[in-house]
C-alpha atoms as a PDB file:
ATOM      1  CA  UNK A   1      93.811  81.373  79.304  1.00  0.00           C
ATOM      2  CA  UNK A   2      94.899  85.015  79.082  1.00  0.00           C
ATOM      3  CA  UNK A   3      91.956  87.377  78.044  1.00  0.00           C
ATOM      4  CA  UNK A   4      93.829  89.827  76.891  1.00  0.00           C
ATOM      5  CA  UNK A   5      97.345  90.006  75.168  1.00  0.00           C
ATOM      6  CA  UNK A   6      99.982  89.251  78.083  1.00  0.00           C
ATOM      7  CA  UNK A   7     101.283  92.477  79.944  1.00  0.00           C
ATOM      8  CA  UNK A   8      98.566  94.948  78.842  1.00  0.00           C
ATOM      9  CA  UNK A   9      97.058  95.258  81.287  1.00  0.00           C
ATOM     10  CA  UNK A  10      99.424  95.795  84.248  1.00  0.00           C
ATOM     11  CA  UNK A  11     102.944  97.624  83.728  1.00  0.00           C
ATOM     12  CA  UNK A  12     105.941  97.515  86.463  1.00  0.00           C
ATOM     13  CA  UNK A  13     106.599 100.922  88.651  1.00  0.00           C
ATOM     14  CA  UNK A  14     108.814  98.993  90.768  1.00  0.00           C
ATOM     15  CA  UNK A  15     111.289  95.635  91.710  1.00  0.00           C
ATOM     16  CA  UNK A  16     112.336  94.047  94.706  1.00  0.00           C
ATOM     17  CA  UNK A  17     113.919  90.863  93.759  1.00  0.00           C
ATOM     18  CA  UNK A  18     111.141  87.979  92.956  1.00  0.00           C
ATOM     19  CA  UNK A  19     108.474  90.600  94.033  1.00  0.00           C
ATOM     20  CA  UNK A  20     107.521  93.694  90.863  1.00  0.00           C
ATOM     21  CA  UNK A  21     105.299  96.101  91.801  1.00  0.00           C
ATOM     22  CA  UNK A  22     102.377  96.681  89.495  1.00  0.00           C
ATOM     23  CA  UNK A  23      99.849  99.078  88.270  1.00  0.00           C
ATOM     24  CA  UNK A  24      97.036  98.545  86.609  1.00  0.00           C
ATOM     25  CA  UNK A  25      96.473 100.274  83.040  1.00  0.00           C
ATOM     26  CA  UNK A  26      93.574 102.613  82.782  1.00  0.00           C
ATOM     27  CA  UNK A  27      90.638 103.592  84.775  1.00  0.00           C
ATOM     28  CA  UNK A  28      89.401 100.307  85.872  1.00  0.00           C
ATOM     29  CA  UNK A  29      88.938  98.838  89.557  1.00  0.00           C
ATOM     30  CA  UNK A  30      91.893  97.510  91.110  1.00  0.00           C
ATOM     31  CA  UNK A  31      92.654  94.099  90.560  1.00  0.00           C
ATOM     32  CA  UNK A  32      95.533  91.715  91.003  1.00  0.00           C
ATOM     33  CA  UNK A  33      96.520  89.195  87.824  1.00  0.00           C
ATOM     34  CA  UNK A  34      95.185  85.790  88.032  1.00  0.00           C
ATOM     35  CA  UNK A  35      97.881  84.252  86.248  1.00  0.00           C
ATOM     36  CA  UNK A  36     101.683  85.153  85.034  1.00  0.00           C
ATOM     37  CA  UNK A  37     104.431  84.154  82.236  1.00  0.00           C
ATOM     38  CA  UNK A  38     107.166  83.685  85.362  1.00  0.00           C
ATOM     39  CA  UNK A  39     106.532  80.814  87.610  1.00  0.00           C
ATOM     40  CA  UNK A  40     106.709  81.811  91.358  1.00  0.00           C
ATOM     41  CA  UNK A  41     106.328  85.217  90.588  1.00  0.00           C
ATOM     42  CA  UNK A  42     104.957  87.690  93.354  1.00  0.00           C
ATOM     43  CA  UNK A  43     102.980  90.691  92.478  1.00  0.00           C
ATOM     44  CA  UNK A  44     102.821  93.686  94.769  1.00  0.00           C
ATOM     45  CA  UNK A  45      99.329  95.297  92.924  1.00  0.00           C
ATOM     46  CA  UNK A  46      99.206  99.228  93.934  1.00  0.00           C
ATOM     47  CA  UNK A  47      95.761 101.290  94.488  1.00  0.00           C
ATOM     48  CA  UNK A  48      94.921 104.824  92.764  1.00  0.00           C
ATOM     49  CA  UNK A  49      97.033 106.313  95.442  1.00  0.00           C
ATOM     50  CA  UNK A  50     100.119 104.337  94.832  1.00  0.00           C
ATOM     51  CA  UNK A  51      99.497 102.555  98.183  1.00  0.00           C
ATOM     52  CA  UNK A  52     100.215  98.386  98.095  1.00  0.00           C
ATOM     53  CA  UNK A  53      96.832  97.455  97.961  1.00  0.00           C
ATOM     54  CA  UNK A  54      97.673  93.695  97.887  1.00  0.00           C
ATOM     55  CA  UNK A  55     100.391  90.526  97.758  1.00  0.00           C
ATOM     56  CA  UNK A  56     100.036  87.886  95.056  1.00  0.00           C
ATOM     57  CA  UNK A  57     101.383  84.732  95.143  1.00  0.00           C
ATOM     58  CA  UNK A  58     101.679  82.313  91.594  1.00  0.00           C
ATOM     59  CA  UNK A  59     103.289  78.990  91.557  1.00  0.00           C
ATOM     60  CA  UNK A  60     105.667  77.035  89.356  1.00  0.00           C
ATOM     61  CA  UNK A  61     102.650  77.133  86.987  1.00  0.00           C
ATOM     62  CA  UNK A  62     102.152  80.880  87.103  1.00  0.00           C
ATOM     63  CA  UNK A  63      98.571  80.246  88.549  1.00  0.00           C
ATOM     64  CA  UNK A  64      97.420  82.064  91.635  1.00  0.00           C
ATOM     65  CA  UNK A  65      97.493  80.331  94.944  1.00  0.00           C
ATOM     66  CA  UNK A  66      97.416  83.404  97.598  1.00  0.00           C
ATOM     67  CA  UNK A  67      97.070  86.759  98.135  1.00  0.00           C
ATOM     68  CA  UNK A  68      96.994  88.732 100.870  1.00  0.00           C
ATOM     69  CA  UNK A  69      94.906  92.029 101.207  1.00  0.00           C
ATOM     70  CA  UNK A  70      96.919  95.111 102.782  1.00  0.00           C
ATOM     71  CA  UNK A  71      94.135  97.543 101.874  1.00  0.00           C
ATOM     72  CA  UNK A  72      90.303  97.360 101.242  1.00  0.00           C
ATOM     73  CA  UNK A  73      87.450  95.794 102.577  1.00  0.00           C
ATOM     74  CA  UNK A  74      88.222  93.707 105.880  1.00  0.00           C
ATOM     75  CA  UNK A  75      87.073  89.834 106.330  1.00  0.00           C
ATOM     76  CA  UNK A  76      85.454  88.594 109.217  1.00  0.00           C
ATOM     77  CA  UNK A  77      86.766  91.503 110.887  1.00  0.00           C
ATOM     78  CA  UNK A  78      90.555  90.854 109.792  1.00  0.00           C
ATOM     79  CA  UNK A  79      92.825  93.464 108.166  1.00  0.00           C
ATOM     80  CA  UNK A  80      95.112  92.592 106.097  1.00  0.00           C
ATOM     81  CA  UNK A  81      93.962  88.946 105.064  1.00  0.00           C
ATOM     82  CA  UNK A  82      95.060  86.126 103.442  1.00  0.00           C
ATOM     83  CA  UNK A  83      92.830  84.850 100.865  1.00  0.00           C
ATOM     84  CA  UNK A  84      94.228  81.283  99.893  1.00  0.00           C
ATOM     85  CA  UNK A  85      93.697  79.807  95.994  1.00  0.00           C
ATOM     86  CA  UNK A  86      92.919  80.288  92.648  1.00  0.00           C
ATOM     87  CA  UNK A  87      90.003  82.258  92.899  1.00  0.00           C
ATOM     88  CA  UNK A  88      89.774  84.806  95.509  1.00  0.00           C
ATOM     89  CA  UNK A  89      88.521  83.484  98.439  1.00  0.00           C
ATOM     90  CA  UNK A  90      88.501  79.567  96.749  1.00  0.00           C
ATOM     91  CA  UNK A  91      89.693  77.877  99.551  1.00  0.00           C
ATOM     92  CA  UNK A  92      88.834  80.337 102.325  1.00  0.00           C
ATOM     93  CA  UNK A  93      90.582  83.491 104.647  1.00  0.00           C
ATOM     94  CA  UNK A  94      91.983  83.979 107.242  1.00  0.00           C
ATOM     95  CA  UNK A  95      94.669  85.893 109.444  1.00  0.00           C
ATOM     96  CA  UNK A  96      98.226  86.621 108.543  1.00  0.00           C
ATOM     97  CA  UNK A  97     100.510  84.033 109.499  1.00  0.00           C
ATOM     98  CA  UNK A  98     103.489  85.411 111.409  1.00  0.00           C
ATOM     99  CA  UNK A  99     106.123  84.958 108.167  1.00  0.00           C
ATOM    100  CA  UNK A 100     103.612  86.332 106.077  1.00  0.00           C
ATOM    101  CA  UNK A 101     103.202  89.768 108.687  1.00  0.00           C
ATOM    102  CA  UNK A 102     106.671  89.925 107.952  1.00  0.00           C
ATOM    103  CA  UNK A 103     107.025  89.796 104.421  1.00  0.00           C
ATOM    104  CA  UNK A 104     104.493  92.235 104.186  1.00  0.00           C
ATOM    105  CA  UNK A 105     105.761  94.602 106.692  1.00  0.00           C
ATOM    106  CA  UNK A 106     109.315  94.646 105.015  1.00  0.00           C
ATOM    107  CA  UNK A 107     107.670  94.902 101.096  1.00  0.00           C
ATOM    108  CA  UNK A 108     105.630  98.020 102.529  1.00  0.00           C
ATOM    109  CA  UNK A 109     108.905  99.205 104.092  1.00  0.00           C
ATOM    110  CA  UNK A 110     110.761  98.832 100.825  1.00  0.00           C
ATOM    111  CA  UNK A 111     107.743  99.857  98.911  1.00  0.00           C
ATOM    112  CA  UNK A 112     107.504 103.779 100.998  1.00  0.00           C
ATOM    113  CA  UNK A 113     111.835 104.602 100.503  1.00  0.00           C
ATOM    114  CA  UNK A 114     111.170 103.988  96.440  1.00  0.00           C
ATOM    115  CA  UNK A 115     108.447 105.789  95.950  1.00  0.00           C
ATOM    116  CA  UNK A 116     109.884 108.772  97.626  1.00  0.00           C
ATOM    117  CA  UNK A 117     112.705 108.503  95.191  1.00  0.00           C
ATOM    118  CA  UNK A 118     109.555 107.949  91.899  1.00  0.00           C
ATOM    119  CA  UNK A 119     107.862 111.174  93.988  1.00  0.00           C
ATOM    120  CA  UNK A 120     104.730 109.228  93.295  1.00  0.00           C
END
């Protein structure tokens, strides 16, 4: 299941309730986790810049079932995007639903007042 030891290759710069922000270890492309320990966990996965690149969802399994795309390459023309299941586009894209608009817009909120106070 897990390729490499668990927590690795990710390590927490931030926490807003259910939802840690995470950076990947190293010098490797940017990649959210396909699976977690906690079930309904939510990963906020940050780019080089420190900039939320993207929104993972995991269910009561710890297996991915969504994540939506802040930053990056657009789909069909949409920016962000929701890519919905396991694997990345598995069952398909498609627009931001209004809750989900909001969730991201207050994370991203949240997200830029901390890491004035980390100075990253």
């Amino acid at each position: 299941m897990y390729k490499d030891k668990c927590g690795t290759e990710y390590h927490t710069v931030a926490q807003f309730g259910e939802i840690k922000v995470i950076r990947m270890n190293g010098n490797t492309s940017i990649k959210a986790p396909m699976e977690t320990m906690t079930k309904n966990r939510v990963y906020a996965t940050l780019d080089k810049q420190s900039n939320i690149k993207s929104v993972t969802f995991y269910d009561n399994y710890g297996e991915r079932i969504k994540q939506i795309d802040v930053k990056g390459r657009p789909h069909n023309g949409m920016m962000p995007h929701t890519h919905l299941g396991y694997e990345h586009n598995e069952i398909g894209d498609r627009q931001l639903t209004d809750k989900e608009q909001k969730y991201v817009s207050v994370l991203l909120n949240k997200w830029e007042r901390k890491r004035k106070h980390l100075n990253i």
